[in-house]
C-alpha atoms as a PDB file:
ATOM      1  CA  UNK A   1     -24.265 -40.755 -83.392  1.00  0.00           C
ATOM      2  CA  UNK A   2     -27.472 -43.027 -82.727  1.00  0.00           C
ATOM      3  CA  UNK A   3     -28.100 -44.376 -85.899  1.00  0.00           C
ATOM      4  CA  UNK A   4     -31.843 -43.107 -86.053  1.00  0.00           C
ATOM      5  CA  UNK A   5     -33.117 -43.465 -89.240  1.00  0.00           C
ATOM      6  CA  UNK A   6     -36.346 -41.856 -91.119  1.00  0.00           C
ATOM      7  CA  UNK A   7     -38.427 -44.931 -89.892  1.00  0.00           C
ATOM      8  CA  UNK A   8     -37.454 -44.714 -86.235  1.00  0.00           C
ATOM      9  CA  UNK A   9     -38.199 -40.961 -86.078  1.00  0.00           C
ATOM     10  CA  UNK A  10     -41.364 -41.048 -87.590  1.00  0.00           C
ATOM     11  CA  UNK A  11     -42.962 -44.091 -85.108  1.00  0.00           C
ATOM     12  CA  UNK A  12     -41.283 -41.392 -82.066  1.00  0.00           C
ATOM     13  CA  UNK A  13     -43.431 -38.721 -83.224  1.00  0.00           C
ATOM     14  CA  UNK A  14     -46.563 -40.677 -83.849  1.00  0.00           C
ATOM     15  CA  UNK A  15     -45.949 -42.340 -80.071  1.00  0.00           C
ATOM     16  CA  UNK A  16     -44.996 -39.060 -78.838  1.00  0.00           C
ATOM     17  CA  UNK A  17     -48.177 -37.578 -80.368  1.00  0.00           C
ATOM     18  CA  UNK A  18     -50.465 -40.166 -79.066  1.00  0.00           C
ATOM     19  CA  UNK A  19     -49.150 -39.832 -75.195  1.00  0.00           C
ATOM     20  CA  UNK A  20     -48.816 -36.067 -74.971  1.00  0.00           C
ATOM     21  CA  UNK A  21     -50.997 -34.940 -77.038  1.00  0.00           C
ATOM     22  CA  UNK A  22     -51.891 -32.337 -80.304  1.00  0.00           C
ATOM     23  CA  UNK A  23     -52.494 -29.129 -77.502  1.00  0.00           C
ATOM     24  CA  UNK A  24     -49.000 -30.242 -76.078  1.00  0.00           C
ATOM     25  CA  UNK A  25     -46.822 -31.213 -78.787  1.00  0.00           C
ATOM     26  CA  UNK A  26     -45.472 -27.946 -80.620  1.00  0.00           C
ATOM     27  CA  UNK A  27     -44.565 -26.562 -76.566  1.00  0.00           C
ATOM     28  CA  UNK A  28     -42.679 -30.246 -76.497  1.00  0.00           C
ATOM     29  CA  UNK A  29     -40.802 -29.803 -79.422  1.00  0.00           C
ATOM     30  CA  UNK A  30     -39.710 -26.551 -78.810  1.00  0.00           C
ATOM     31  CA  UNK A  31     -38.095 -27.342 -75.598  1.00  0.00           C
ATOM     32  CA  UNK A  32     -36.935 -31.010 -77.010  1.00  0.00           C
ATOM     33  CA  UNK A  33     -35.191 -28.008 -79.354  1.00  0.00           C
ATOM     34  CA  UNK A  34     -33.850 -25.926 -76.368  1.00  0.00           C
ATOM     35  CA  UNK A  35     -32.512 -29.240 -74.984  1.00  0.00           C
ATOM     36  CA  UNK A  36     -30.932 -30.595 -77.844  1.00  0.00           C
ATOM     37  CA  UNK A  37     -29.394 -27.378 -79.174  1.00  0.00           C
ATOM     38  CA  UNK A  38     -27.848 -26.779 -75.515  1.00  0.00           C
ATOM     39  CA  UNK A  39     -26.510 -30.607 -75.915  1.00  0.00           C
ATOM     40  CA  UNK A  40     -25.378 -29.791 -79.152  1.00  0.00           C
ATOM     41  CA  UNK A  41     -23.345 -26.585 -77.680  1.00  0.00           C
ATOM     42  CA  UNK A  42     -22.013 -28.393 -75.002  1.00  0.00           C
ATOM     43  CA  UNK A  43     -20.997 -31.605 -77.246  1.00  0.00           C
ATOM     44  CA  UNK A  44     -18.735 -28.240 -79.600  1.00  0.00           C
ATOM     45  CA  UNK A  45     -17.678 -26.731 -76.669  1.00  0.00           C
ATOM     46  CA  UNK A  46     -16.349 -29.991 -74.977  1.00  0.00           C
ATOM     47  CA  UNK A  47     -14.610 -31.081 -78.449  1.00  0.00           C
ATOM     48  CA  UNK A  48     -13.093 -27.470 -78.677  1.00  0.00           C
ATOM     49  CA  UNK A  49     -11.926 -27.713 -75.003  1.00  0.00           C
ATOM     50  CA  UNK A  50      -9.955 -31.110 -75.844  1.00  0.00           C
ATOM     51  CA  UNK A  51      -8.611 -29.778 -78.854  1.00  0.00           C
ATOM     52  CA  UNK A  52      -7.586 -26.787 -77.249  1.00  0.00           C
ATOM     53  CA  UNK A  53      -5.737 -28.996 -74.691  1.00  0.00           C
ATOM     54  CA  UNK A  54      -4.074 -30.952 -76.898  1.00  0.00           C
ATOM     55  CA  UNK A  55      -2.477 -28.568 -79.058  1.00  0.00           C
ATOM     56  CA  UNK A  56      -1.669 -26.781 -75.548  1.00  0.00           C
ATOM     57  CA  UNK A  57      -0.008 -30.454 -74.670  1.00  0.00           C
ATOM     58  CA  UNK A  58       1.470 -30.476 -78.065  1.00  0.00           C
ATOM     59  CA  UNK A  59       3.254 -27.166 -77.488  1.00  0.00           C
ATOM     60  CA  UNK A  60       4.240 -27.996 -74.040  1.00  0.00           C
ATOM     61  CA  UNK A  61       6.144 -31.128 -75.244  1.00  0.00           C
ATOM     62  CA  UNK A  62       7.619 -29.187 -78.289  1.00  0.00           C
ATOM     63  CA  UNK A  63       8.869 -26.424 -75.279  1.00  0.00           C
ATOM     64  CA  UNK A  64      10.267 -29.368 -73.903  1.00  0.00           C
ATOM     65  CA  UNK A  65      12.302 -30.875 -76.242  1.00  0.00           C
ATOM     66  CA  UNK A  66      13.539 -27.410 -77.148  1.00  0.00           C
ATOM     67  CA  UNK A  67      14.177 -26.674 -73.267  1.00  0.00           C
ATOM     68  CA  UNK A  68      15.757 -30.323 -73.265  1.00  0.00           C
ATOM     69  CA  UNK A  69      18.352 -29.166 -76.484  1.00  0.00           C
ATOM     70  CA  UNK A  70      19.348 -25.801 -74.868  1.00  0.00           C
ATOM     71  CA  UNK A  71      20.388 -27.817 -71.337  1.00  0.00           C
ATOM     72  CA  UNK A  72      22.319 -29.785 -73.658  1.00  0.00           C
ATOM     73  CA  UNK A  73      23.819 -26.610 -75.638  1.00  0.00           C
ATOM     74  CA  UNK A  74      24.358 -25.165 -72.015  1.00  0.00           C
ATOM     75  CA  UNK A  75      26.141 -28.535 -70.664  1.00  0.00           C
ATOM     76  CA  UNK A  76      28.518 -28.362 -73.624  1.00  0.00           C
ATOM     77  CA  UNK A  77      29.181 -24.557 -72.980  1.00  0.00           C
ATOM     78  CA  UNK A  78      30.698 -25.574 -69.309  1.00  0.00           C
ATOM     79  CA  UNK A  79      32.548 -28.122 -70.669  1.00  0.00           C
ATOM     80  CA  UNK A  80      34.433 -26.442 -73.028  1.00  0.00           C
ATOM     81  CA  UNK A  81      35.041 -23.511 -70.516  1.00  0.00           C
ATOM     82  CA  UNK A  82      36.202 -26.075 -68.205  1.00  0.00           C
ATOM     83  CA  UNK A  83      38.433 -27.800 -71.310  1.00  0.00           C
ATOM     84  CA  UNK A  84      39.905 -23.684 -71.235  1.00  0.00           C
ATOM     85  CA  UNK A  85      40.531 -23.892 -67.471  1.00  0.00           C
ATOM     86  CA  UNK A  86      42.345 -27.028 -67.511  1.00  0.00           C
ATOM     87  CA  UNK A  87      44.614 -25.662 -70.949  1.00  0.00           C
ATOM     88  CA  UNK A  88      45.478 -22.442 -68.822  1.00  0.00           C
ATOM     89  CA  UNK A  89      46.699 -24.485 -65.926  1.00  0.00           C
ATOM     90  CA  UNK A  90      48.400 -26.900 -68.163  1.00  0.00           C
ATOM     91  CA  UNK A  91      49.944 -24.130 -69.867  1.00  0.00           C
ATOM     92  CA  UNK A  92      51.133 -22.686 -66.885  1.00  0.00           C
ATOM     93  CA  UNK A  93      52.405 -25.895 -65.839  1.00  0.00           C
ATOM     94  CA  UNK A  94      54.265 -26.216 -68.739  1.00  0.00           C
ATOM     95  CA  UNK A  95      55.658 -22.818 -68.391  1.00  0.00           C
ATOM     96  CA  UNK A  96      56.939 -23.046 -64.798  1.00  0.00           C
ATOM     97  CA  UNK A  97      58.252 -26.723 -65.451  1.00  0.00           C
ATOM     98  CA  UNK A  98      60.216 -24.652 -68.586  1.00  0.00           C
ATOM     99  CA  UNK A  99      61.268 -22.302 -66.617  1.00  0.00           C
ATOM    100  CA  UNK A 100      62.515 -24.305 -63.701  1.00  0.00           C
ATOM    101  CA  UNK A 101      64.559 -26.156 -65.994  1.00  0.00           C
ATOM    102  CA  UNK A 102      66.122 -23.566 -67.089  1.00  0.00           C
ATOM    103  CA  UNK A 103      66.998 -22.019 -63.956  1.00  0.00           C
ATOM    104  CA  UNK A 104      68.310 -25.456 -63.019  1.00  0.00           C
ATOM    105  CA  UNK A 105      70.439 -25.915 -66.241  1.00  0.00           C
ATOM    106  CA  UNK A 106      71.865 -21.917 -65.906  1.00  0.00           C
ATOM    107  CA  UNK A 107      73.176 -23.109 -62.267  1.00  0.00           C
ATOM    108  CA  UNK A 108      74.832 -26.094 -63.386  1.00  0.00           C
ATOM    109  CA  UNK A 109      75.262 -26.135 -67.221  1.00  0.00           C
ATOM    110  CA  UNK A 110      78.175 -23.413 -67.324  1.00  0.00           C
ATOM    111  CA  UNK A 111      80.564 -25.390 -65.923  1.00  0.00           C
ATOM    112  CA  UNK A 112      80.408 -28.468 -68.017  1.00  0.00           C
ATOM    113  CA  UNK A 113      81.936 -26.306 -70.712  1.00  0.00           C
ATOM    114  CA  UNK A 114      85.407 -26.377 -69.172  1.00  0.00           C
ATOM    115  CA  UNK A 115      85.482 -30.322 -69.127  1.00  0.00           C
ATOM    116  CA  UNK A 116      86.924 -32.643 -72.433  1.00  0.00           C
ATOM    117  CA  UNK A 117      84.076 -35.185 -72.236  1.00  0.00           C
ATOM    118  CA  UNK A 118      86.026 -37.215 -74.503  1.00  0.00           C
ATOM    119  CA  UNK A 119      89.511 -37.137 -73.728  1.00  0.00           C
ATOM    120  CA  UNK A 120      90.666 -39.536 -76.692  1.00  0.00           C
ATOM    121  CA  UNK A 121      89.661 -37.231 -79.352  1.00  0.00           C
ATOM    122  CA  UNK A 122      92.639 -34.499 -79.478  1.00  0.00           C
ATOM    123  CA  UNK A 123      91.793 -30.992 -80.867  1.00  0.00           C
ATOM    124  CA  UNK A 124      94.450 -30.569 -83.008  1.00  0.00           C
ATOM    125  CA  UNK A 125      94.299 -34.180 -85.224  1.00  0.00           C
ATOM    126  CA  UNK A 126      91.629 -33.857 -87.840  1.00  0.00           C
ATOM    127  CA  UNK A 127      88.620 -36.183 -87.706  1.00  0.00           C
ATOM    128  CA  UNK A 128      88.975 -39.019 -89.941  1.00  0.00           C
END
């Protein structure tokens, strides 16, 4: 993290020995320790936190997409009820248009029977 090698650490101590002192230095160290292990916590904790969130973010998306493909599923659900709706009134339609025809052709079709729409043709001569 900040590329401290043997070297470096070594002329730290000596400098750090020199300025504080031998009666001071192992009480230094010890809460240099304190300090650097509570860094060192909070650094893990931190990096936990953000991995936490993204797999949380991760998830969220995925609930999305999924959410996103059932509004879909549910969209084509009211279309094909509403494809039913319009059959059953075009069925009915068709049934009262069938039916209205019918009542129109039993008024009017009975007495076309008694009229020779062909009047040339006799009944009697054979078709040739």
């Amino acid at each position: 993290m900040f590329d401290i090698g043997f070297w470096e650490l070594a002329i730290i101590g000596v400098v750090t020995l020199i300025v504080v002192g031998p009666e001071r230095m192992p009480g230094l160290a010890r809460t240099a320790g304190k300090w650097f292990g509570r860094i060192s916590r909070f650094i893990s904790s931190v990096k936990s936190d953000i991995d936490r969130e993204l797999k949380a973010d991760e998830m969220k998306k995925a609930m999305e997409k999924h959410t996103q493909g059932t509004g879909l599923h549910e969209i084509i659900e009211e279309t094909k009820a509403d494809m039913a709706d319009i059959k059953q009134s075009t069925d009915e339609m068709v049934t009262a248009t069938n039916e209205a025809a019918l009542e129109a052709e039993n008024s009017t079709g009975d007495d076309t029977s008694d009229y020779d729409l062909n009047p040339s043709l006799n009944k009697d001569e054979p078709r040739t």
